[in-house]
C-alpha atoms as a PDB file:
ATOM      1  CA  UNK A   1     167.494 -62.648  17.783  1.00  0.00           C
ATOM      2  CA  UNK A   2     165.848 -65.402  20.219  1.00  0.00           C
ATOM      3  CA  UNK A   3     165.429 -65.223  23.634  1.00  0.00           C
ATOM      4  CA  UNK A   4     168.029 -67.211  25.752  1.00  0.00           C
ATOM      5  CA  UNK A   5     167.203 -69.504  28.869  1.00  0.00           C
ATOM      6  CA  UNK A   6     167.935 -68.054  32.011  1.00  0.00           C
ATOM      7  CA  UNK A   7     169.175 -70.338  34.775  1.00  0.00           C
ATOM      8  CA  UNK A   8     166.824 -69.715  37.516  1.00  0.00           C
ATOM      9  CA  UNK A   9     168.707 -70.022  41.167  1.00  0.00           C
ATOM     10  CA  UNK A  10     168.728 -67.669  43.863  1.00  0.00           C
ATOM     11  CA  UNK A  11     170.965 -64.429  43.267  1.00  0.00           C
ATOM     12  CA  UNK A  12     173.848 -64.031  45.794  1.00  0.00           C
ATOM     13  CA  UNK A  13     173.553 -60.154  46.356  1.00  0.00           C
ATOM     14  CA  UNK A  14     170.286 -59.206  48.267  1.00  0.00           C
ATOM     15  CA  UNK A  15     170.766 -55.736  45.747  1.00  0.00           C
ATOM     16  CA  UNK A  16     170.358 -57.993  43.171  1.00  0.00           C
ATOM     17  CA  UNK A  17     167.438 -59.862  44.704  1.00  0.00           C
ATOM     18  CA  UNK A  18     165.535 -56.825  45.321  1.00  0.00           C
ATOM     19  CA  UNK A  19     166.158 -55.382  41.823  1.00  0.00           C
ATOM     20  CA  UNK A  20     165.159 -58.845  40.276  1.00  0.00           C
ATOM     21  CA  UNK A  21     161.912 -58.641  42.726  1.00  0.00           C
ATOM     22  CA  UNK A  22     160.753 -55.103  41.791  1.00  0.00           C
ATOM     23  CA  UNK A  23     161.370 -55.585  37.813  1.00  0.00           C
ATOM     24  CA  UNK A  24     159.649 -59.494  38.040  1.00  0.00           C
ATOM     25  CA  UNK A  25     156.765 -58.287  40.598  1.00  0.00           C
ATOM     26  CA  UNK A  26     154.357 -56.252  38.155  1.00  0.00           C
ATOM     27  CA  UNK A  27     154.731 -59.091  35.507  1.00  0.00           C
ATOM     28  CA  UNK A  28     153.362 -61.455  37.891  1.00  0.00           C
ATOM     29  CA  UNK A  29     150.514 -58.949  39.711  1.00  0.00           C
ATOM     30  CA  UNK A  30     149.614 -58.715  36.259  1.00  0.00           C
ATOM     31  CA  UNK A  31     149.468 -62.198  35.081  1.00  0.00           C
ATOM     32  CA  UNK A  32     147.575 -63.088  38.041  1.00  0.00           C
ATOM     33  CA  UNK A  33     145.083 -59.995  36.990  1.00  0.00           C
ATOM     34  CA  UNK A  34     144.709 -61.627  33.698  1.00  0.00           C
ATOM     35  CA  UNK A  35     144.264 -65.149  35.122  1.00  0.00           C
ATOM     36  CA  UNK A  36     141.561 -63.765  37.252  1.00  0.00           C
ATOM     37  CA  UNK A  37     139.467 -61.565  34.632  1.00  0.00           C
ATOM     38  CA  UNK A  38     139.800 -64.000  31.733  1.00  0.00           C
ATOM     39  CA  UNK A  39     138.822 -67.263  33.710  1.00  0.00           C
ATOM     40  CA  UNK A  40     136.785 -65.661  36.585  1.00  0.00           C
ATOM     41  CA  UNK A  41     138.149 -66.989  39.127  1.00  0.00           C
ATOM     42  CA  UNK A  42     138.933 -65.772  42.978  1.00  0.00           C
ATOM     43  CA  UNK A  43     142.783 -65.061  42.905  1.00  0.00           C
ATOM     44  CA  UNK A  44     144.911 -64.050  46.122  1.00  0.00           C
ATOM     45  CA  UNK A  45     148.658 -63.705  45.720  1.00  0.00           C
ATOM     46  CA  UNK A  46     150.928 -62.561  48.590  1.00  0.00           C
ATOM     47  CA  UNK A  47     154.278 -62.011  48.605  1.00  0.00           C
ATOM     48  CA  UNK A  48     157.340 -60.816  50.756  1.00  0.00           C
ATOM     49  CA  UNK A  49     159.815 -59.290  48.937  1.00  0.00           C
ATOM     50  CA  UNK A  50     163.385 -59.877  50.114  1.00  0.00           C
ATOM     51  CA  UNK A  51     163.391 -57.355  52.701  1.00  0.00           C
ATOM     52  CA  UNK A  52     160.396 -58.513  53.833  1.00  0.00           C
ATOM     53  CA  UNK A  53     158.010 -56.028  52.954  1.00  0.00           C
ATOM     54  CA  UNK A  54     154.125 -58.173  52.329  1.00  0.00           C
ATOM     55  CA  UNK A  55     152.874 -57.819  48.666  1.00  0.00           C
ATOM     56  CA  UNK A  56     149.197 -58.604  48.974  1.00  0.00           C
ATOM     57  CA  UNK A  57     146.805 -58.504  45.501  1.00  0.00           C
ATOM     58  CA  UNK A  58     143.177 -60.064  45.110  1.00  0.00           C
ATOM     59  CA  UNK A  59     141.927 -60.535  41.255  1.00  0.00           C
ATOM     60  CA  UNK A  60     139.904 -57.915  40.051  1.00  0.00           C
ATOM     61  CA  UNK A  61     136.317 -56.930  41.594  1.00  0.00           C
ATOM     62  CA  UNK A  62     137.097 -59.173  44.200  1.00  0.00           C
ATOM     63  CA  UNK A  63     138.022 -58.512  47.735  1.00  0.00           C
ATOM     64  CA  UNK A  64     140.153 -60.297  50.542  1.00  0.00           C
ATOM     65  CA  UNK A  65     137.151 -61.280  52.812  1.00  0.00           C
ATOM     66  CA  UNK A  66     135.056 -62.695  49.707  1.00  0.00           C
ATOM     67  CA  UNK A  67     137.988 -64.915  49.223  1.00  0.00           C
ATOM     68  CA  UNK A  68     138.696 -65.454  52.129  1.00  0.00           C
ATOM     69  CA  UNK A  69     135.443 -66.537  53.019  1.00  0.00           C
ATOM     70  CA  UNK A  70     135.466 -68.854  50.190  1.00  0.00           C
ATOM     71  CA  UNK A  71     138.525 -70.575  51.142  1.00  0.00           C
ATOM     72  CA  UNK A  72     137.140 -70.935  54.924  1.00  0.00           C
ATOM     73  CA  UNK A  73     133.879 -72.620  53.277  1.00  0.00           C
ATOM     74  CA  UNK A  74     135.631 -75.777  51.988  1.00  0.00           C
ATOM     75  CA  UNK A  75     135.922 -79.127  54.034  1.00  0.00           C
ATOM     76  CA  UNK A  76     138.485 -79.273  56.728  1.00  0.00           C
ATOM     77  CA  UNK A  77     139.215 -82.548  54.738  1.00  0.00           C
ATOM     78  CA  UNK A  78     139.547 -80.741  51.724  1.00  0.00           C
ATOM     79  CA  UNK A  79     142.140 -78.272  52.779  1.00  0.00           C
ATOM     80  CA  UNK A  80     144.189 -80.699  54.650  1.00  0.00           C
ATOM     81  CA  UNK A  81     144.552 -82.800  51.362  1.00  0.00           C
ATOM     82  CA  UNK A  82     145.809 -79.457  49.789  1.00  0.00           C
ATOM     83  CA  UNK A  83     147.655 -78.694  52.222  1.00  0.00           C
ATOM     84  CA  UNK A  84     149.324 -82.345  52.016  1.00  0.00           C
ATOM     85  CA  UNK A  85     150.048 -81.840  47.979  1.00  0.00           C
ATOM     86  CA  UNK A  86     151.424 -78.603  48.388  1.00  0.00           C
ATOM     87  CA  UNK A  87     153.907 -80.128  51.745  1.00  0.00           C
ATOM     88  CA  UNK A  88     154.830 -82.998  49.370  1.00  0.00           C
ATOM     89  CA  UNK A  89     155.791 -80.434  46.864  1.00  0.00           C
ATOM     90  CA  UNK A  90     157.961 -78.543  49.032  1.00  0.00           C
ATOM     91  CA  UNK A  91     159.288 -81.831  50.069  1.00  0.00           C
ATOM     92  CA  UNK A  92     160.361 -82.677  46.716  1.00  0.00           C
ATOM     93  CA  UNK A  93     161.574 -78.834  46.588  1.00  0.00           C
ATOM     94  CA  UNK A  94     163.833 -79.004  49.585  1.00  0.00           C
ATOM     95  CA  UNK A  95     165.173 -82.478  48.373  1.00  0.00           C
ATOM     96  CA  UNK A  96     166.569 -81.040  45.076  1.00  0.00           C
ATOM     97  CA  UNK A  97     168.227 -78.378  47.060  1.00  0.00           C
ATOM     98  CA  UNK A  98     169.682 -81.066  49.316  1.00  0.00           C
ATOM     99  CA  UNK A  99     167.503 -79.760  52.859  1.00  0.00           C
ATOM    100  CA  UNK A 100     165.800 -82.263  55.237  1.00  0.00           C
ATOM    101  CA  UNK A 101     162.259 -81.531  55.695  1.00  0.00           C
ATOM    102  CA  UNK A 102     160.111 -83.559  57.607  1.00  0.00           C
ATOM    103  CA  UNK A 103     156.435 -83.169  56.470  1.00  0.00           C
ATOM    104  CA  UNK A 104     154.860 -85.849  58.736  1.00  0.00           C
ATOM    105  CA  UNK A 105     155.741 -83.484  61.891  1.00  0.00           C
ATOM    106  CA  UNK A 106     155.259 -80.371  60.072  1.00  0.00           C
ATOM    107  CA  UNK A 107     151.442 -81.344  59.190  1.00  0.00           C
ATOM    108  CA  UNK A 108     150.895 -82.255  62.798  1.00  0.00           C
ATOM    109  CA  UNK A 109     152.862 -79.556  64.426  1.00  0.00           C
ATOM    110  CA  UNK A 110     151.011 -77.175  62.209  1.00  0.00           C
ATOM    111  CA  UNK A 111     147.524 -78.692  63.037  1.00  0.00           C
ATOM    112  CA  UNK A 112     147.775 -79.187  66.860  1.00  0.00           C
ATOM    113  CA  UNK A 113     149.461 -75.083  66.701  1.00  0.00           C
ATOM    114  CA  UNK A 114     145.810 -74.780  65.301  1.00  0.00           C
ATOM    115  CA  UNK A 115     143.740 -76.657  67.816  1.00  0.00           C
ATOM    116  CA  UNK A 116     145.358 -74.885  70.329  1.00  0.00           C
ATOM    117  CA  UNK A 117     145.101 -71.538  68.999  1.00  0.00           C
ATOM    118  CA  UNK A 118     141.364 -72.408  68.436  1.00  0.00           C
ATOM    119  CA  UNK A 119     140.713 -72.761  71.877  1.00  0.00           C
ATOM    120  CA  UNK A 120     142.589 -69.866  73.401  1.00  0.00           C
ATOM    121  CA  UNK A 121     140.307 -67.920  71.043  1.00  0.00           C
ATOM    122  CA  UNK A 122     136.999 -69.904  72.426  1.00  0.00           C
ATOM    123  CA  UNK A 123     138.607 -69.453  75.905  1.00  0.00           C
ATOM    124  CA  UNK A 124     139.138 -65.199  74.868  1.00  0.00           C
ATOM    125  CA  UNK A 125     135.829 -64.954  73.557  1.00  0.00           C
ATOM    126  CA  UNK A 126     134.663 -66.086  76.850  1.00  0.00           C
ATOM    127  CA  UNK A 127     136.283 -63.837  79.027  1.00  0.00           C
ATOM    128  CA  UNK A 128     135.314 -61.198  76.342  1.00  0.00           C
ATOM    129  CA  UNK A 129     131.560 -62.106  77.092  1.00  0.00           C
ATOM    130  CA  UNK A 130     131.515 -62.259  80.925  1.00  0.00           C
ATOM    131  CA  UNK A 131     133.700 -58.769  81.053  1.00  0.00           C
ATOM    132  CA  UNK A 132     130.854 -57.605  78.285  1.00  0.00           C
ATOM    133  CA  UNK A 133     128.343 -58.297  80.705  1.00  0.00           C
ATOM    134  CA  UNK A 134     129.981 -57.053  83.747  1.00  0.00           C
ATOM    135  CA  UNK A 135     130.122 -53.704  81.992  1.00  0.00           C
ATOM    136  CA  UNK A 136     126.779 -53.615  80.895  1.00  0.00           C
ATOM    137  CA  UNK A 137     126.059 -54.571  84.877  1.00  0.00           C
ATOM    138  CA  UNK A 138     128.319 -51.352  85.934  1.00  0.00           C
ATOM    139  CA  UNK A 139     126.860 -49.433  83.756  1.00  0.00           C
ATOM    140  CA  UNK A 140     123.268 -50.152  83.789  1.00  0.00           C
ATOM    141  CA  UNK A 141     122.523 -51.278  87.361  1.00  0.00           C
ATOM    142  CA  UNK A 142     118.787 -51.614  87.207  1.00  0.00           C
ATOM    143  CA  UNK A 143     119.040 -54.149  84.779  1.00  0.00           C
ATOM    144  CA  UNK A 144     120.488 -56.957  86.699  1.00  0.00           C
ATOM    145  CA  UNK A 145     118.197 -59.276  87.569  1.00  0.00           C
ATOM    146  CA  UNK A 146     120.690 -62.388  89.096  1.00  0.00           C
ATOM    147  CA  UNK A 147     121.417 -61.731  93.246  1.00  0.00           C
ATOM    148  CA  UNK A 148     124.553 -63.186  93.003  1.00  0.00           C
ATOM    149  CA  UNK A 149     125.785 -60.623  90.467  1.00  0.00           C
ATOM    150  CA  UNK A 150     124.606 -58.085  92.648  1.00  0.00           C
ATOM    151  CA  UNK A 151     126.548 -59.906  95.726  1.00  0.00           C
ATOM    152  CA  UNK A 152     129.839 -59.647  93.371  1.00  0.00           C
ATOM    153  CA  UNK A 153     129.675 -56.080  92.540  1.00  0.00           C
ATOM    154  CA  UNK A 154     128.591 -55.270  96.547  1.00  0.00           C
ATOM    155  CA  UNK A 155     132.040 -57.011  97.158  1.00  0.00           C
ATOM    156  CA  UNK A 156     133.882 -55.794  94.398  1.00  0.00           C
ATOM    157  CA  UNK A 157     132.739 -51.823  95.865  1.00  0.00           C
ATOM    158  CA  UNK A 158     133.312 -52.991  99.477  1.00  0.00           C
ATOM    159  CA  UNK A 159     137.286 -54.178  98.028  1.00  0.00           C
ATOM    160  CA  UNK A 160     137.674 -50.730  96.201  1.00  0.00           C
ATOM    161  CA  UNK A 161     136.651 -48.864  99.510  1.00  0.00           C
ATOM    162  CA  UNK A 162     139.193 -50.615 101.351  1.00  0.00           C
ATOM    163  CA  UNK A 163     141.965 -49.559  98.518  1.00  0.00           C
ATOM    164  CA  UNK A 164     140.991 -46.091  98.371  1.00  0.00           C
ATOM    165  CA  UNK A 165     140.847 -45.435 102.069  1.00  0.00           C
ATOM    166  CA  UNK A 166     144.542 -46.914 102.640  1.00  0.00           C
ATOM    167  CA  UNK A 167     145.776 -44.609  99.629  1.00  0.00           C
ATOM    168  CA  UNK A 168     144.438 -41.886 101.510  1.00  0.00           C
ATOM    169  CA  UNK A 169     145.428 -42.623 104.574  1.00  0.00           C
ATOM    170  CA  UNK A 170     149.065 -43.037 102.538  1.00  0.00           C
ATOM    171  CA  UNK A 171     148.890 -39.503 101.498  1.00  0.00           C
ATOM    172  CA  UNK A 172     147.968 -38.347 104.213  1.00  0.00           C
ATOM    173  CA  UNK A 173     150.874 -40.069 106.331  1.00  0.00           C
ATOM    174  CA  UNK A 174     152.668 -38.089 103.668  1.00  0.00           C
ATOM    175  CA  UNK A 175     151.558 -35.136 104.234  1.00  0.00           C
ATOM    176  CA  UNK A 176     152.302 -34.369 108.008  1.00  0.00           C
ATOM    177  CA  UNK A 177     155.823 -33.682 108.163  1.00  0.00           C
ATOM    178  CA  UNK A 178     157.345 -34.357 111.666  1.00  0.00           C
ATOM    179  CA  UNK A 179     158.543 -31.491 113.596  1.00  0.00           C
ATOM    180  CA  UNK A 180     161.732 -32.861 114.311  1.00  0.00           C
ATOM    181  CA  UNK A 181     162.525 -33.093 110.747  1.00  0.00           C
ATOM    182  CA  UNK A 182     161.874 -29.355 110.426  1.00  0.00           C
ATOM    183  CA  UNK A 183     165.450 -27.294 110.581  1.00  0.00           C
END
């Protein structure tokens, strides 16, 4: 007795759907583990099963960074023309199933979301770098060498003063309970 063909759509009960993802997700964790040890090549698969839960796997003797690393190593120009084919074949994926996608803006929404990101991190690492050295200041006093750092912290303890002795004189305000409040 032959196999028969399956029709291959999405199952209607999300039981079903998770059953379907926990018997078909070893089969393909270990075709990719073949695919990896018999060609030698880097393999990454992630996956989200239906409720969500991240299914992450890197081929044998291999680890995320290494791949990762690899991946960040090819051209900008490179990765955008991947990233093109693979958009053009969800394009053609979403047409079949009768969806509008618009691959054009998602390219360019997806690459200026990536500019900007870029420079909020330049713009973090920064701030991380001046607060870095601030601390290092603070902690190590007799290492600064630059006046106007010293002027800043100078100010920065002559600011603190000025909080601390008006939260003390606040408790202290607290503290002395008017007579004519006593019974």
């Amino acid at each position: 007795m032959g196999r028969r063909k399956l029709s291959i759509r999405r199952l209607q009960s999300g039981r079903e759907r998770q059953a379907k993802y926990s018997q078909r997700k070893q089969g393909i964790l270990r075709k990719a583990n073949d695919l990896a040890v018999l060609c030698d090549t880097d393999v990454l698969l992630l996956m989200f099963s239906p409720t969500g839960k991240p299914c992450l796997t890197v081929g044998q003797n291999k680890n995320l960074l290494t791949v990762m690393e690899r991946l960040a190593s090819l051209s900008v120009d490179y990765r955008e023309e991947r990233a093109a084919y693979t958009l053009e074949l969800l394009a053609k994926m979403h047409r079949r199933l009768n969806s509008d996608v618009d691959q054009k803006n998602f390219s360019l929404d997806r690459y200026s979301h990536l500019q900007l990101k870029r420079s909020e991190l330049e713009q973090l690492r920064s701030q991380l770098a001046e607060k870095s050295k601030a601390m290092r200041d603070w902690k190590f006093p007799s290492t600064v060498n630059d006046l106007g750092q010293i002027r800043r912290m100078e100010n920065s303890l002559s600011e603190l003063m000025v909080r601390v002795r008006a939260k003390k004189r606040e408790f202290q305000e607290q503290e002395e309970v008017p007579e004519s409040s006593l019974p």
